[in-house]
N, C-alpha and C. Protein backbone atom coordinates (compact mmCIF):
# COMPACT_ATOMS: atom_id res chain seq x y z
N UNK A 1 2.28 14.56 52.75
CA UNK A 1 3.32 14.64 51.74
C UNK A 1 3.51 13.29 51.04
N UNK A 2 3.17 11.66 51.91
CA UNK A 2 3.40 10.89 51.27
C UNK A 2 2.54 10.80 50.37
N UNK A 3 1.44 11.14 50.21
CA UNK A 3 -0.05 11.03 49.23
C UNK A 3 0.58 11.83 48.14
N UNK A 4 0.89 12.85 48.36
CA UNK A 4 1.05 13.87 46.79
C UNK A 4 2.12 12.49 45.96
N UNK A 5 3.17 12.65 46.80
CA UNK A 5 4.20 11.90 45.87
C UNK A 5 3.98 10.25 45.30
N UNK A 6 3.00 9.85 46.36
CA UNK A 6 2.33 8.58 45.62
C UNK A 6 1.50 8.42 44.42
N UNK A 7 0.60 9.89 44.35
CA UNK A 7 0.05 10.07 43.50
C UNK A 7 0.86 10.62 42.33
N UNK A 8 1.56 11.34 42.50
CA UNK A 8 2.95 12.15 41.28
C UNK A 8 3.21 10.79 41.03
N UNK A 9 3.64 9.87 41.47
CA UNK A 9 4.30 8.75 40.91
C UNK A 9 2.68 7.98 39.89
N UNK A 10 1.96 7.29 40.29
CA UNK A 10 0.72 6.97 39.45
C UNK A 10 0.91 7.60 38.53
N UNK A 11 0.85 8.92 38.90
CA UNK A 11 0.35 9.74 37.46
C UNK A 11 1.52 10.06 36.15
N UNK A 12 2.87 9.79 37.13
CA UNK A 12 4.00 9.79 36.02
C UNK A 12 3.79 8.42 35.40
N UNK A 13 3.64 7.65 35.91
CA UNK A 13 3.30 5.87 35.60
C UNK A 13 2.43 6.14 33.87
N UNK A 14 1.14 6.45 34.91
CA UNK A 14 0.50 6.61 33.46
C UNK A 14 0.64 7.16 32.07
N UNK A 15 1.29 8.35 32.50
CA UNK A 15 2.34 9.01 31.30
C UNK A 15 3.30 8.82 30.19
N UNK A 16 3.46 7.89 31.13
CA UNK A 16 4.75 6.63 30.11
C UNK A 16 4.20 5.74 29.83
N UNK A 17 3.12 5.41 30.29
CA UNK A 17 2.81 4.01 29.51
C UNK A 17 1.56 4.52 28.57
N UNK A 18 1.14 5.88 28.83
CA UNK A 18 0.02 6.21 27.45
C UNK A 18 1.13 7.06 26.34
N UNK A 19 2.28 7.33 26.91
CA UNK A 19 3.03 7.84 25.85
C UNK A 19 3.66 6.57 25.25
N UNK A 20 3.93 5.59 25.66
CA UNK A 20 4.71 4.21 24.97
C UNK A 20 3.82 3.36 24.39
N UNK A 21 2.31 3.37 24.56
CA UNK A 21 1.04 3.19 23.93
C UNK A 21 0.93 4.06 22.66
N UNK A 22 0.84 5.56 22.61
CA UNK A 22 1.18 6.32 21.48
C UNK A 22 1.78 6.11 20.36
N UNK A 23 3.03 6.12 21.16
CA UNK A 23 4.17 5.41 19.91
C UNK A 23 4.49 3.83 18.92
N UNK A 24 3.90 3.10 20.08
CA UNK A 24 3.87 1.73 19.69
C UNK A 24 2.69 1.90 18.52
N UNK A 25 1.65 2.62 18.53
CA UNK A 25 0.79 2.71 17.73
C UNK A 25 1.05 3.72 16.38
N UNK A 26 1.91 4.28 16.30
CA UNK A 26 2.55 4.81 15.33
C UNK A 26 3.40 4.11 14.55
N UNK A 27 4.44 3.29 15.24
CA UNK A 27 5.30 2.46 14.41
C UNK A 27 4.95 1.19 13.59
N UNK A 28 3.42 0.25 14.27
CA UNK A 28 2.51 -0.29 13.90
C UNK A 28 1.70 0.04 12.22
N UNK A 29 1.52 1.29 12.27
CA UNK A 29 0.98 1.84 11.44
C UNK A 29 2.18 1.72 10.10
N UNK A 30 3.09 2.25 10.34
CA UNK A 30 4.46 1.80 10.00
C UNK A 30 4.38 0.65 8.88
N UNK A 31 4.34 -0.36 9.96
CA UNK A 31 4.81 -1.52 9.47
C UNK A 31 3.32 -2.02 8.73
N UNK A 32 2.38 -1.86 9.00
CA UNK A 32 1.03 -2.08 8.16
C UNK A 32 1.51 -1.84 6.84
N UNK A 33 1.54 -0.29 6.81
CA UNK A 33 1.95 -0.15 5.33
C UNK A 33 3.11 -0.26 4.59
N UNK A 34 3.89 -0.95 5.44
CA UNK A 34 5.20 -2.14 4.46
C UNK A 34 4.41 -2.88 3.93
N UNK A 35 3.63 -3.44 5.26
CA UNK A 35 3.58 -4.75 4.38
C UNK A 35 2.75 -4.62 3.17
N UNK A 36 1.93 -3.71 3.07
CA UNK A 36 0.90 -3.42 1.95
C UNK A 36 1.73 -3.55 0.75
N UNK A 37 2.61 -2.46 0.96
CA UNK A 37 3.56 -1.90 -0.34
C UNK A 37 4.29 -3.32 -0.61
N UNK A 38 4.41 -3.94 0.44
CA UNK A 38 4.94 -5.75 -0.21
C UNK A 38 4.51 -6.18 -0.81
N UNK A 39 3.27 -6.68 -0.30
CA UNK A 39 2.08 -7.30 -0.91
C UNK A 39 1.60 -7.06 -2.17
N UNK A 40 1.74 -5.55 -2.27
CA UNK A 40 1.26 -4.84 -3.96
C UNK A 40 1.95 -5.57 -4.49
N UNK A 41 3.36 -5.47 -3.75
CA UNK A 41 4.70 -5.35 -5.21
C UNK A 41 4.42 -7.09 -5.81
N UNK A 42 4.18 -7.79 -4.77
CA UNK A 42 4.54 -9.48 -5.27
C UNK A 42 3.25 -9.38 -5.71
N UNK A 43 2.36 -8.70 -6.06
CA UNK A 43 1.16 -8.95 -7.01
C UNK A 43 1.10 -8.39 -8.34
N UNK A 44 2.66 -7.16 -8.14
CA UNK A 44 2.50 -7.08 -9.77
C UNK A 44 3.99 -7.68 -10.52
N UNK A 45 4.73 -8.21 -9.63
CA UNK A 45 5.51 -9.02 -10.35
C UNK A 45 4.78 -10.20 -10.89
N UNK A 46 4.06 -10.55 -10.31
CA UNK A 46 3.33 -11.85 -10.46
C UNK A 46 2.80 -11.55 -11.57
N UNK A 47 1.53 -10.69 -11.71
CA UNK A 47 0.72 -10.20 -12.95
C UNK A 47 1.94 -9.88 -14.71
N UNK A 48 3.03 -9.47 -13.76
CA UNK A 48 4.06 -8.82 -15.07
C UNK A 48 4.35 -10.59 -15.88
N UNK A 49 4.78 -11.23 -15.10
CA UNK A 49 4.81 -12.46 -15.28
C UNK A 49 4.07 -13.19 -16.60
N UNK A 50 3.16 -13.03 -15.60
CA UNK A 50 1.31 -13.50 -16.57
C UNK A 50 1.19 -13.15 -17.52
N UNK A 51 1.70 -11.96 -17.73
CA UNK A 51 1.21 -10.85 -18.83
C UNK A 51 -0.25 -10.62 -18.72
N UNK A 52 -0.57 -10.30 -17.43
CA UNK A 52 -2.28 -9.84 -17.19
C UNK A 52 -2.19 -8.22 -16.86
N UNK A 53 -3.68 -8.06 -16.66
CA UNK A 53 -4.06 -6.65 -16.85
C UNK A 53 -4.33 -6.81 -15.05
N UNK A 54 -3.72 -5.47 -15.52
CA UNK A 54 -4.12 -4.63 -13.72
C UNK A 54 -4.49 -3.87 -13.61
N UNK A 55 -5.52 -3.76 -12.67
CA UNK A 55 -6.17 -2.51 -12.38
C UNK A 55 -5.93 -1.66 -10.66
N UNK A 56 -5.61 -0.65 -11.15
CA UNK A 56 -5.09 -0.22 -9.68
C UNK A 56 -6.02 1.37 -9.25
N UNK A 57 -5.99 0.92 -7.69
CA UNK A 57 -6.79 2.23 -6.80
C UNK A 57 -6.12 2.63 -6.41
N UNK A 58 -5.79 4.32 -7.08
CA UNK A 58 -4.62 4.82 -6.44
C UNK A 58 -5.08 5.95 -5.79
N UNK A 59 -4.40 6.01 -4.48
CA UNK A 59 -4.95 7.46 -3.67
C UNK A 59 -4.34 8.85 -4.32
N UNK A 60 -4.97 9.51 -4.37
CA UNK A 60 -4.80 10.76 -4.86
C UNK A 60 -5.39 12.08 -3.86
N UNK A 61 -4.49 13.11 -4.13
CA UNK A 61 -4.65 13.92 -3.18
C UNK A 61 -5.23 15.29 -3.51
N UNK A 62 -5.04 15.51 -4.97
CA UNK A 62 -5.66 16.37 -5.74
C UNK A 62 -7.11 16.64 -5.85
N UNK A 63 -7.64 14.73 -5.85
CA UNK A 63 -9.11 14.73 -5.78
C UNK A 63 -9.87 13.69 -4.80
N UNK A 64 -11.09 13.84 -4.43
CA UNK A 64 -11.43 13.49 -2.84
C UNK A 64 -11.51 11.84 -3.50
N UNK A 65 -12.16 11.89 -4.25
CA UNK A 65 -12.11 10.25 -5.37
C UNK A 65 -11.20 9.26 -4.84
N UNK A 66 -10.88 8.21 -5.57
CA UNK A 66 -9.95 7.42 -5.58
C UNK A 66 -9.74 7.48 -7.36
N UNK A 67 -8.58 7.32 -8.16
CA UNK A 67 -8.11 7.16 -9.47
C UNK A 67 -7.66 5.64 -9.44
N UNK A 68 -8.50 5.49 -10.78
CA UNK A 68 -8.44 4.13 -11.37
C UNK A 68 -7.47 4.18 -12.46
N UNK A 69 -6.16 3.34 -12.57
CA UNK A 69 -5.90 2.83 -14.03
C UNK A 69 -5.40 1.33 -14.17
N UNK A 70 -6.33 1.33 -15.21
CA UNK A 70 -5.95 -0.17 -16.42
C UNK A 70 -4.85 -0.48 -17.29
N UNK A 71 -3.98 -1.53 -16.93
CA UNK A 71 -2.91 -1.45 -18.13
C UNK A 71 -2.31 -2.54 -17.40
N UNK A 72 -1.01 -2.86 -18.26
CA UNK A 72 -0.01 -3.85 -18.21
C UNK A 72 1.62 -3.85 -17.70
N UNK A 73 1.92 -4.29 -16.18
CA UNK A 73 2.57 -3.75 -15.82
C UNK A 73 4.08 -4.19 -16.93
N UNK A 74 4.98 -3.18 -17.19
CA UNK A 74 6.24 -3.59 -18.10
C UNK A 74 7.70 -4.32 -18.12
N UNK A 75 7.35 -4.77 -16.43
CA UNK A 75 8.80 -5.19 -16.24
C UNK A 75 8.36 -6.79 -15.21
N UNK A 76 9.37 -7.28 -15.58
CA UNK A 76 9.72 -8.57 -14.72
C UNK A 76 10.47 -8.67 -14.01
N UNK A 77 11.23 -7.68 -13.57
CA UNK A 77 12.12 -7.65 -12.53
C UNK A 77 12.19 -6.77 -11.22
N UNK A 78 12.76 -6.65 -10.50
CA UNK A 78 11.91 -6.49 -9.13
C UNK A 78 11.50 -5.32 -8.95
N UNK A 79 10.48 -5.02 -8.56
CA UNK A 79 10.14 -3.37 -8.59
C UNK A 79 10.42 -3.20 -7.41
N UNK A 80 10.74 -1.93 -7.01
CA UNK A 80 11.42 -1.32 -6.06
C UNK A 80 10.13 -0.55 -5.29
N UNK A 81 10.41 1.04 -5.75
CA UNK A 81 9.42 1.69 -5.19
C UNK A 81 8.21 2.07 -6.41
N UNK A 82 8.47 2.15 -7.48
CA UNK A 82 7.69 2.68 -8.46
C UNK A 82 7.62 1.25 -9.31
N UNK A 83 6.29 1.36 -10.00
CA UNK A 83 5.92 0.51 -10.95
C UNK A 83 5.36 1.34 -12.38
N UNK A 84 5.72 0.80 -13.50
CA UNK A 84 5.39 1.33 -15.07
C UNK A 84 4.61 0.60 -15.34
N UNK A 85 3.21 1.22 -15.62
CA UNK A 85 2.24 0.82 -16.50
C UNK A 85 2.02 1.19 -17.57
N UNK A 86 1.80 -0.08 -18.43
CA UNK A 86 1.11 0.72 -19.98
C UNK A 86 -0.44 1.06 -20.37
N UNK A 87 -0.89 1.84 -20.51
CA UNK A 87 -2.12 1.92 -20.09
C UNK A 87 -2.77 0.92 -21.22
N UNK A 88 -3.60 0.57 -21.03
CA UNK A 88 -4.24 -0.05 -22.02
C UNK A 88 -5.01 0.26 -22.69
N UNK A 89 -5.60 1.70 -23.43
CA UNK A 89 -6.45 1.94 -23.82
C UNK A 89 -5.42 2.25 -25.22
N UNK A 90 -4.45 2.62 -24.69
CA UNK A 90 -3.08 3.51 -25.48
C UNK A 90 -1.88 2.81 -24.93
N UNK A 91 -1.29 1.47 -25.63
CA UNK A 91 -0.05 1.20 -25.50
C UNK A 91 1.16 2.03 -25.47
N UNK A 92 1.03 2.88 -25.72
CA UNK A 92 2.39 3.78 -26.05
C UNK A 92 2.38 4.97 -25.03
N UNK A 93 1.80 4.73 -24.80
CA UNK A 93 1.31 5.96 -23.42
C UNK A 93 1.69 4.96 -21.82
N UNK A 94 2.89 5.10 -21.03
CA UNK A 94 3.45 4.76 -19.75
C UNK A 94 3.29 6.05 -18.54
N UNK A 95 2.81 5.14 -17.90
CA UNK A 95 2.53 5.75 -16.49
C UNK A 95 3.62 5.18 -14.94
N UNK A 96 3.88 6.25 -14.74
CA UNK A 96 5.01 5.40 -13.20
C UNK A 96 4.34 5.73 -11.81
N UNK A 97 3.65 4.52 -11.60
CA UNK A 97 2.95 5.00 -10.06
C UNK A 97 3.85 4.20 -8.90
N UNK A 98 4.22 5.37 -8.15
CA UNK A 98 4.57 5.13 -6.35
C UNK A 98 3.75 3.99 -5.57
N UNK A 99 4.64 3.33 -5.41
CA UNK A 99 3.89 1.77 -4.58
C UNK A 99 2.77 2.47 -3.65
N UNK A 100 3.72 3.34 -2.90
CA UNK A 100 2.74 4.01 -1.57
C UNK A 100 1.62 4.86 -1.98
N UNK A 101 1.14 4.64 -3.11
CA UNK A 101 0.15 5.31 -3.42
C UNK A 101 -0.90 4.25 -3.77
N UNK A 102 -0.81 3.56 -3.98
CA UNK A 102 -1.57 2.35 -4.69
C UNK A 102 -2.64 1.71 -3.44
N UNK A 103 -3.52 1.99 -3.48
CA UNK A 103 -4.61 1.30 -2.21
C UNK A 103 -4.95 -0.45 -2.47
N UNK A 104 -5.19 -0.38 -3.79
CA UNK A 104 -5.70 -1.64 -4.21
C UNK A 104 -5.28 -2.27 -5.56
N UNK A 105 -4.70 -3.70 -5.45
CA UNK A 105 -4.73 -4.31 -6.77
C UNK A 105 -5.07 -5.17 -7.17
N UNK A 106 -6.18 -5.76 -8.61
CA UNK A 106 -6.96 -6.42 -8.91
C UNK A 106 -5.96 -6.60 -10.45
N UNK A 107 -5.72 -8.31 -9.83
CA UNK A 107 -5.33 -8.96 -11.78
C UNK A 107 -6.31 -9.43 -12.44
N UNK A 108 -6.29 -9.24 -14.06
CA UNK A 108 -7.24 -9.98 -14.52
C UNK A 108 -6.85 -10.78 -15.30
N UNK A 109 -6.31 -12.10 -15.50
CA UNK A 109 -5.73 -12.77 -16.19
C UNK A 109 -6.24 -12.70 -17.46
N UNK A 110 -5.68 -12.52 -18.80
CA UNK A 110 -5.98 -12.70 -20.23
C UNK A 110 -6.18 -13.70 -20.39
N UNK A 111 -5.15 -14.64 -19.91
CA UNK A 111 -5.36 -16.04 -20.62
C UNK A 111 -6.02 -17.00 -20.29
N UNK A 112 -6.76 -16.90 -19.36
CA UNK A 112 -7.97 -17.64 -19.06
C UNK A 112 -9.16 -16.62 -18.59
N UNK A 113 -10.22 -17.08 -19.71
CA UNK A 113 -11.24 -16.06 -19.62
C UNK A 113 -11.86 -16.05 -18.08
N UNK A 114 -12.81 -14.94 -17.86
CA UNK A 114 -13.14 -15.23 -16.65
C UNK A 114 -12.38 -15.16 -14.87
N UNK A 115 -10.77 -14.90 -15.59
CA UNK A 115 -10.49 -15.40 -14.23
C UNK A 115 -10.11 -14.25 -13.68
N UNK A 116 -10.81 -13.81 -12.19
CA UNK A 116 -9.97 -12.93 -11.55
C UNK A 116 -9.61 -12.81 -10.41
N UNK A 117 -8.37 -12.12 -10.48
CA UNK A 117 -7.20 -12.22 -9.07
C UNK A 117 -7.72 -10.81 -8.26
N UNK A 118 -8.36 -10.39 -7.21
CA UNK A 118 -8.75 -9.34 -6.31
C UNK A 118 -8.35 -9.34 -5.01
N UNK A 119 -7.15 -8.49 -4.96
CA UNK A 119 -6.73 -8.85 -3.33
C UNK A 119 -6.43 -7.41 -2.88
């Protein structure tokens, strides 16, 4: 009888610590993609700044792809969750993309030829 319950105990042991392993790895994940959605954001305040062109990889769910758009982000003040782009092919044409959608952002500074920001 002492064996079963030594072993019930091990095996509850393990339970909790692959279930508190689980979770810790969920909330992780979490916080990864704060910080991403941070990181975007202080790269397109920065770019709004500049007045440079951005190009963004945005995940999309519609198609297996990734969606690309080019344009100029419109504001200098703090973006929250959504950012307005003007596209650049067509100034007058604004787009509002969800931070949490955005995989990747690449500045390209105008005002100095040549130069580019890829992070």
């Amino acid at each position: 009888m002492d064996k079963k319950t030594k072993s019930f105990k091990k095996l509850g042991r393990h339970l909790v610590r692959t279930s508190i392993t689980l979770l810790d790895g969920l909330f992780n994940d979490d916080l990864e993609q704060l910080q991403a959605i941070e990181m975007h954001r202080n790269q397109l305040i920065d770019a709004a700044r500049r007045k440079a062109l951005v190009v963004l990889q945005l995940k999309t769910k519609k198609v297996a792809n990734f969606e690309t758009v080019v344009g100029f982000v419109t504001t200098k003040r703090k973006i929250d969750q959504q950012v307005v782009i003007k596209i650049q092919n067509n100034l007058q044409q604004l787009r509002i993309i969800a931070l949490q959608d955005i995989e990747k952002v690449s500045v390209l500074d105008t005002k100095t030829k040549h130069k580019l920001i890829a992070k």
